[in-house]
C-alpha atoms as a PDB file:
ATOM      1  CA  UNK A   1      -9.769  12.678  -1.268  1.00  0.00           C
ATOM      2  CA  UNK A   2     -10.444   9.102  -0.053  1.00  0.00           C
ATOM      3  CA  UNK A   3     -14.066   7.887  -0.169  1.00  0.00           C
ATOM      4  CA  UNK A   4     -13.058   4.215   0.662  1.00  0.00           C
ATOM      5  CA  UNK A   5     -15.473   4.053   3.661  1.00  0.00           C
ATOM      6  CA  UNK A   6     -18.285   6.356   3.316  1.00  0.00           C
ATOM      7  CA  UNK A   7     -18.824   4.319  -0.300  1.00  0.00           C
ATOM      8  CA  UNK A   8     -18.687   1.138   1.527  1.00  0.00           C
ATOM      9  CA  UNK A   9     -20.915   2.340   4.262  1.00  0.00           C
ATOM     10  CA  UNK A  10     -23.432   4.120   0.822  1.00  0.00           C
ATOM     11  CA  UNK A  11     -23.403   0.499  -0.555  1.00  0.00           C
ATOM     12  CA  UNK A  12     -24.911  -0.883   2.632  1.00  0.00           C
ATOM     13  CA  UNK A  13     -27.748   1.747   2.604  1.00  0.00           C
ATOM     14  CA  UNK A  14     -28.146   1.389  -1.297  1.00  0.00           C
ATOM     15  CA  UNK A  15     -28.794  -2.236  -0.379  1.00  0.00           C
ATOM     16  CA  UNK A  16     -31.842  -1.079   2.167  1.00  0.00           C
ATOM     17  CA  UNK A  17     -33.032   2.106   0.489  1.00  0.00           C
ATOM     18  CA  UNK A  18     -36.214   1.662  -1.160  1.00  0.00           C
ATOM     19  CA  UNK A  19     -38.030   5.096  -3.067  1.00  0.00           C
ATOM     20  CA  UNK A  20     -40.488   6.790  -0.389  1.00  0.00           C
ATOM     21  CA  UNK A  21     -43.985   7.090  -0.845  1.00  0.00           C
ATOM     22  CA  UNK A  22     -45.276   9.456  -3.320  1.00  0.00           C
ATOM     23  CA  UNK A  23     -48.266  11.030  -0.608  1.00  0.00           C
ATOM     24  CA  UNK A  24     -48.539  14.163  -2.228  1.00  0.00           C
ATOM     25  CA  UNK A  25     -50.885  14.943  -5.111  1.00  0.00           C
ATOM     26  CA  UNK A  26     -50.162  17.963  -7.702  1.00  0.00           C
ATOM     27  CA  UNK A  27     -53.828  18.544  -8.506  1.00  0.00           C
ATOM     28  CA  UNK A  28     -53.553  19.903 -11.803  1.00  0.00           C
ATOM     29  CA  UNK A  29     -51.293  17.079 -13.882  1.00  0.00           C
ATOM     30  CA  UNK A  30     -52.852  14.336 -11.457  1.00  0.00           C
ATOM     31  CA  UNK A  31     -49.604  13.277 -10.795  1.00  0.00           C
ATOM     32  CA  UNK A  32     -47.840  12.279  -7.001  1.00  0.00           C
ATOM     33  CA  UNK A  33     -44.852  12.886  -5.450  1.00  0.00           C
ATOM     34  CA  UNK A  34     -43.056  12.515  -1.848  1.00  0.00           C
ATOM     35  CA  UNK A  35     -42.838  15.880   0.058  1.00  0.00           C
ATOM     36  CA  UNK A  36     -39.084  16.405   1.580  1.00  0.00           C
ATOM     37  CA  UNK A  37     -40.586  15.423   5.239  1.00  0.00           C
ATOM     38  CA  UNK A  38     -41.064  11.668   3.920  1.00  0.00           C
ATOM     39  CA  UNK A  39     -37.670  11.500   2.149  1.00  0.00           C
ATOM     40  CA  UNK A  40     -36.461  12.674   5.256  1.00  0.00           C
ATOM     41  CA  UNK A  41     -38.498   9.990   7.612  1.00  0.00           C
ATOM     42  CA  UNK A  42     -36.988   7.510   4.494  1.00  0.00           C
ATOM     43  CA  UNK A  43     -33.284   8.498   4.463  1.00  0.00           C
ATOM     44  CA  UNK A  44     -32.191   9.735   7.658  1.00  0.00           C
ATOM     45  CA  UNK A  45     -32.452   5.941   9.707  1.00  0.00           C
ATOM     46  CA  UNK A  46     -30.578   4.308   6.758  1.00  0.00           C
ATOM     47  CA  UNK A  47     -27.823   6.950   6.728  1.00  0.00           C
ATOM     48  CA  UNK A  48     -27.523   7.066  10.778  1.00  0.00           C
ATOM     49  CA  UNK A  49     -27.489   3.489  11.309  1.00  0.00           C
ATOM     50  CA  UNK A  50     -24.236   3.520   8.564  1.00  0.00           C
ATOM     51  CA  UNK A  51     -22.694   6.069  10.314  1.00  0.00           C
ATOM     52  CA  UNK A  52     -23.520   9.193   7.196  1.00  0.00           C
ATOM     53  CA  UNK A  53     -24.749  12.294   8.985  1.00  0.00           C
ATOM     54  CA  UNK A  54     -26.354  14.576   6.218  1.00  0.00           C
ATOM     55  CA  UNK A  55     -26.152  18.343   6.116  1.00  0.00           C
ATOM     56  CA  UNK A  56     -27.891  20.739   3.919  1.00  0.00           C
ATOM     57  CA  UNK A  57     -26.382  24.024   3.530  1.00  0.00           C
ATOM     58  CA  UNK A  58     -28.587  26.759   1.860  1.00  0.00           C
ATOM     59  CA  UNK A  59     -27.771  30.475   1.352  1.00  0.00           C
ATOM     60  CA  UNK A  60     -27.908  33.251  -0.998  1.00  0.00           C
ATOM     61  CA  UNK A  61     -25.864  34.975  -3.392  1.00  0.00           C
ATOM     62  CA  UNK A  62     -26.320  38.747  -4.985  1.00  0.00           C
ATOM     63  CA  UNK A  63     -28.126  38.149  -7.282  1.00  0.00           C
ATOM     64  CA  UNK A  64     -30.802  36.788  -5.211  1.00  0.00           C
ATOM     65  CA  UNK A  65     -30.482  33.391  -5.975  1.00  0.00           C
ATOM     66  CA  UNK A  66     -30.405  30.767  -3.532  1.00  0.00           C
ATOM     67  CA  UNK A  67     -28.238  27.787  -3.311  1.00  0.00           C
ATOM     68  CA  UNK A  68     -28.422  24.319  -2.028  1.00  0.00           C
ATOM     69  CA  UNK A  69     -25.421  22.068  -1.252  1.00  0.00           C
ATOM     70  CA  UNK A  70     -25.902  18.460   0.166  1.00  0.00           C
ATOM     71  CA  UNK A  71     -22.823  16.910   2.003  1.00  0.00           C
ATOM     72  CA  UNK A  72     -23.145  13.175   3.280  1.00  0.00           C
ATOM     73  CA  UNK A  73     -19.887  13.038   6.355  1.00  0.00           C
ATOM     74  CA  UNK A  74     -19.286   9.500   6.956  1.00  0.00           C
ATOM     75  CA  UNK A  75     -17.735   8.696  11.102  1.00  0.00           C
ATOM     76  CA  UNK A  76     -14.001   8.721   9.579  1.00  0.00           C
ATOM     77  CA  UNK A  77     -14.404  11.941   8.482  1.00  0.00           C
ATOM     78  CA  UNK A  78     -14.401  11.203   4.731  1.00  0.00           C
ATOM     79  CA  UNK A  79     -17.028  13.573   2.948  1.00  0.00           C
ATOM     80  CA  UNK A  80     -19.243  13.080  -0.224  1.00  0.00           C
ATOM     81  CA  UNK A  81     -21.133  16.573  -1.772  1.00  0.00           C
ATOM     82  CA  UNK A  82     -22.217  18.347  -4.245  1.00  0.00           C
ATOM     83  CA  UNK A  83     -21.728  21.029  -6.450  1.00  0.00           C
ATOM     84  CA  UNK A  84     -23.880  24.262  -4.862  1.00  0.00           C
ATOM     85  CA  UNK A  85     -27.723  24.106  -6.431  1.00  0.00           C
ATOM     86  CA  UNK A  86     -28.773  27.494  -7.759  1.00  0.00           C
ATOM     87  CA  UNK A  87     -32.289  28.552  -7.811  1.00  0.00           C
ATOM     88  CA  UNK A  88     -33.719  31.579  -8.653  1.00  0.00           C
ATOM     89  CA  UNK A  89     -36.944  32.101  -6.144  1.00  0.00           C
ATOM     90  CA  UNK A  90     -40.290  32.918  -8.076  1.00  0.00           C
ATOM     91  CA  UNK A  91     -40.598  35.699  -5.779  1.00  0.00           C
ATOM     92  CA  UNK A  92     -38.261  37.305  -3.255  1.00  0.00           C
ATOM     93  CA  UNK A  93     -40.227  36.541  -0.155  1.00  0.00           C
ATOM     94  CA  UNK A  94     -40.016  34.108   2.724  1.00  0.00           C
ATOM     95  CA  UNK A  95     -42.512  32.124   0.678  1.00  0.00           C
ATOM     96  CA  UNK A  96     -40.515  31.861  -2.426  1.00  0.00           C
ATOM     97  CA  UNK A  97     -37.279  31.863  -0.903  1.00  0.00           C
ATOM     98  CA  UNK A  98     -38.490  28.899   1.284  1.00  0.00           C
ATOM     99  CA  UNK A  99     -40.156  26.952  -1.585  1.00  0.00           C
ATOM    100  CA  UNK A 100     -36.997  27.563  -3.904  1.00  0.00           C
ATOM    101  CA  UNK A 101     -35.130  26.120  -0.895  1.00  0.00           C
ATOM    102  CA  UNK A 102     -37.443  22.914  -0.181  1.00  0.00           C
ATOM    103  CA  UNK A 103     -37.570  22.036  -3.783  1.00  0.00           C
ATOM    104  CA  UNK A 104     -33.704  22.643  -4.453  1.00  0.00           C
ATOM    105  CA  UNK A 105     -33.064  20.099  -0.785  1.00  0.00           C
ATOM    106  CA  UNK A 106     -35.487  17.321  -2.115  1.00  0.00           C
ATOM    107  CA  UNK A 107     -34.383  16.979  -6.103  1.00  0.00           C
ATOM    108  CA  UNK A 108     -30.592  17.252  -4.626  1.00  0.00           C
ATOM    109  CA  UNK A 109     -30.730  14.774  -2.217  1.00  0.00           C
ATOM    110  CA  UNK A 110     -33.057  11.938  -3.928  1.00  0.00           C
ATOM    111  CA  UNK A 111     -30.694  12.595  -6.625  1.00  0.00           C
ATOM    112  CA  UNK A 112     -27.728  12.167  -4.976  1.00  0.00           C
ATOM    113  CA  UNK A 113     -29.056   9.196  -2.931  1.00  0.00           C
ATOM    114  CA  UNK A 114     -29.882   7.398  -6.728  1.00  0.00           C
ATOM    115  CA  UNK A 115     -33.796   7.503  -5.757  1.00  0.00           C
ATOM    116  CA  UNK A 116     -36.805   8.498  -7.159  1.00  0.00           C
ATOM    117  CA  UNK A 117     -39.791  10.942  -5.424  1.00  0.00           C
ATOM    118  CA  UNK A 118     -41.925  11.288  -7.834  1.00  0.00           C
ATOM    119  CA  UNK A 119     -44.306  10.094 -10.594  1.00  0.00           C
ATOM    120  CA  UNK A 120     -42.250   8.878 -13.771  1.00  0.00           C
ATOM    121  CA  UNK A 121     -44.032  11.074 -16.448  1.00  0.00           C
ATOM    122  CA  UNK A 122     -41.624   9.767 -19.037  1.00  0.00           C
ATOM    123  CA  UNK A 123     -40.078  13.497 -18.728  1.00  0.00           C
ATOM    124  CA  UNK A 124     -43.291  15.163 -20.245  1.00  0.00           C
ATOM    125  CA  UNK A 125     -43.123  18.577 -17.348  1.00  0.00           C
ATOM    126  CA  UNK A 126     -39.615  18.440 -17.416  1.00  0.00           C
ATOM    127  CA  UNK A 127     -39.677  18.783 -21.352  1.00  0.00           C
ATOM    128  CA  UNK A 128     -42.680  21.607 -21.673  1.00  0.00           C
ATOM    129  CA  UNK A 129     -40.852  23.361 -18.646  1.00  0.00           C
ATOM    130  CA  UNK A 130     -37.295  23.260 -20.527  1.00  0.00           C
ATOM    131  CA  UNK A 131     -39.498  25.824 -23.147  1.00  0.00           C
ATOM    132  CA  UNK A 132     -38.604  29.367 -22.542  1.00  0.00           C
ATOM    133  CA  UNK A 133     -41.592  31.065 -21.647  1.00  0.00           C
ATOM    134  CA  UNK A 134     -42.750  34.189 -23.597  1.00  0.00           C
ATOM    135  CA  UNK A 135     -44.719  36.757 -22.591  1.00  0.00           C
ATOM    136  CA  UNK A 136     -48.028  36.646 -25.174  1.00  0.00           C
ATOM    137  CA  UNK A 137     -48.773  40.093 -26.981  1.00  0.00           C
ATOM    138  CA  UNK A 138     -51.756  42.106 -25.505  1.00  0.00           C
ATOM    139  CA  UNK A 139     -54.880  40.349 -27.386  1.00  0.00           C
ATOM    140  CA  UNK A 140     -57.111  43.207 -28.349  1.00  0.00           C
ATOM    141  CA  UNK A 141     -60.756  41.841 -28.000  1.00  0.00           C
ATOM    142  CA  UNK A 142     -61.917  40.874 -31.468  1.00  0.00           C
ATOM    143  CA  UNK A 143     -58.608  38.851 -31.424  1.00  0.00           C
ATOM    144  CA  UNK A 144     -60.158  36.687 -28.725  1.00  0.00           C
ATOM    145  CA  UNK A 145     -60.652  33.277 -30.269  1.00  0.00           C
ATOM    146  CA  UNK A 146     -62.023  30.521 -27.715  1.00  0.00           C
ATOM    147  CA  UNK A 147     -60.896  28.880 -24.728  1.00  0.00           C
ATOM    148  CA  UNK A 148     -58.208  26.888 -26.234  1.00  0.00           C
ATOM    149  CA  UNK A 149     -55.978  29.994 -25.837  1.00  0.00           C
ATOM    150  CA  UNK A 150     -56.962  30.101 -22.122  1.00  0.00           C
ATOM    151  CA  UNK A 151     -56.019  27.172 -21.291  1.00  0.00           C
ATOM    152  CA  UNK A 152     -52.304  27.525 -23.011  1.00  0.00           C
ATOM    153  CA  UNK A 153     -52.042  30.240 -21.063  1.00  0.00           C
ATOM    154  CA  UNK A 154     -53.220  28.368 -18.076  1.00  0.00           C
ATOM    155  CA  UNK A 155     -50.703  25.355 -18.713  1.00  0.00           C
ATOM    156  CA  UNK A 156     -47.395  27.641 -19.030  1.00  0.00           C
ATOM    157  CA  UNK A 157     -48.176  28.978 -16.043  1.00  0.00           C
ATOM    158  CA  UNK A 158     -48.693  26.021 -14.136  1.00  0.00           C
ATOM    159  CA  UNK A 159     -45.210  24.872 -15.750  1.00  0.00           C
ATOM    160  CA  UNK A 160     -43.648  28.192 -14.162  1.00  0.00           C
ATOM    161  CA  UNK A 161     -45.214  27.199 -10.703  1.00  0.00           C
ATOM    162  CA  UNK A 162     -44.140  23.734 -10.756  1.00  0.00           C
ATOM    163  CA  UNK A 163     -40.597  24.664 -11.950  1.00  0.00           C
ATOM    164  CA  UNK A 164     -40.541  26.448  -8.169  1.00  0.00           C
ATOM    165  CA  UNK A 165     -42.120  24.198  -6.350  1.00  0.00           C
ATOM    166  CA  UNK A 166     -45.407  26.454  -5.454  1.00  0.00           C
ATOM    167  CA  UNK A 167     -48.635  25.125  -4.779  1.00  0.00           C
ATOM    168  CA  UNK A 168     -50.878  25.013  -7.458  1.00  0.00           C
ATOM    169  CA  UNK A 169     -53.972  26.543  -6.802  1.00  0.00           C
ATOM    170  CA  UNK A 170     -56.522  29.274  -8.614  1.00  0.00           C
ATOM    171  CA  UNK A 171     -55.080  32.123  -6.330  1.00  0.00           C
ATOM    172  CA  UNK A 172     -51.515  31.444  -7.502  1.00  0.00           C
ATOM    173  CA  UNK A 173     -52.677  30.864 -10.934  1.00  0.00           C
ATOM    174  CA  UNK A 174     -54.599  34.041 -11.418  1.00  0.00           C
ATOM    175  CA  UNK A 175     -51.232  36.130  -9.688  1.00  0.00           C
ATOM    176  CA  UNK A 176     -48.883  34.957 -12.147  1.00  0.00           C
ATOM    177  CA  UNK A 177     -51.355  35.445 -15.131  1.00  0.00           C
ATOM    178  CA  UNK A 178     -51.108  38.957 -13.942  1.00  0.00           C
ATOM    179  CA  UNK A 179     -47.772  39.107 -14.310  1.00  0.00           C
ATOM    180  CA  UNK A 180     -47.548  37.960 -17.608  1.00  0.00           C
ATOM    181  CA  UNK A 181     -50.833  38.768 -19.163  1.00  0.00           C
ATOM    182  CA  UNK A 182     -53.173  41.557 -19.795  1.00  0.00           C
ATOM    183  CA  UNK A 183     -56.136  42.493 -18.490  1.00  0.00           C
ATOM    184  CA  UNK A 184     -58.653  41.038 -20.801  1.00  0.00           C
ATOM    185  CA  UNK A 185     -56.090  37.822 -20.903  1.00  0.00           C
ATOM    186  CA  UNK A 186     -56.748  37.294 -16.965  1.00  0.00           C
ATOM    187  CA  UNK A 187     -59.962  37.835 -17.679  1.00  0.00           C
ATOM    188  CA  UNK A 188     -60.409  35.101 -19.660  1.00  0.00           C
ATOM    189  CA  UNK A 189     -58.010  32.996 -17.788  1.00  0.00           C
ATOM    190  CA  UNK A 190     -60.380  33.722 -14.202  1.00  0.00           C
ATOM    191  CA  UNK A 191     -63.513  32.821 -16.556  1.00  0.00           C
ATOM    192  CA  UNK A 192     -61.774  29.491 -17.759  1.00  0.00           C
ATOM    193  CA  UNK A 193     -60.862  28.860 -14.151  1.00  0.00           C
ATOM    194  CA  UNK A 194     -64.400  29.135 -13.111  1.00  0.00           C
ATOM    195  CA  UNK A 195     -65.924  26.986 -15.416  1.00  0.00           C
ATOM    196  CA  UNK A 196     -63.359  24.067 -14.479  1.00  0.00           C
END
């Protein structure tokens, strides 16, 4: 298919584009990043005023994954997209369906727009998140060594929640420890929590 003017009319917005302000703040790895709204407020007058209209499919397949596909349809009619995004939610509610969603529509457009929306971190998350996660066996009590364990446990998760795009906060903490953990684990993670 011929691209001829929708890359001529991408060159003219790659000229203007600048990366949009990182506003938001992930509170645990003090790090900041631009929430989809901003990208949006960034991209959409560039891509307008070149004649691109951008469209964001999302759906779902059986397995309960959700996809994202990001198509850039220049006036001729010539069309630039990608390759459908699959995400599995964290949890299959509106919550996690919607954050799988917002996170798969920001990372595939700044992407595909060659810009950047968050902090560089010189791919330290991205690395600890690429880890498969394992569940820890039970601890029995005398096991218990200190807090250093805690905290591990503390960081994986927060990997997990980042991974899909969920606020990180105690409350969302302390429901995936128990998920993963046992009792005197979330214990121990709640107690660790409380002291921070």
């Amino acid at each position: 298919m011929e691209i001829k003017n929708i890359a001529a009319a991408l060159l003219e917005v790659q000229r203007e584009i600048r990366n949009p302000s990182n506003t938001a703040t992930n509170p645990f790895f003090k790090s900041k990043y631009a929430p989809l709204p901003d990208i949006l407020n960034c991209v959409r007058p560039l891509l307008t005023e070149n004649g691109i209209l951008l469209i964001q499919n999302t759906g779902s397949n059986e397995a309960g994954d959700v996809y994202i596909q990001t198509k850039l349809i220049h006036k001729s009619g010539e069309v630039i997209e990608t390759d459908k995004l699959l995400l599995k939610p964290d949890k299959n509610t509106a919550q996690g369906i919607g954050s799988a969603i917002t996170y798969g529509r920001r990372y595939q457009l700044t992407a595909l727009l060659g810009i950047s929306s968050e902090d560089d971190d010189d791919g330290n998350i991205a690395s600890k998140a690429n880890k498969k996660f394992k569940k820890h066996p039970k601890a029995e009590a005398d096991d218990l060594k200190d807090d250093v364990e805690a905290k591990q446990w503390i960081d994986e998760i927060m990997e997990m929640l980042i991974e899909k795009n969920f606020d990180i906060n105690e409350n969302a903490i302390i429901s995936k420890a128990r998920q993963y953990y046992n009792s005197k684990q979330v214990e121990r993670i709640e107690a660790y929590l409380k002291r921070k």
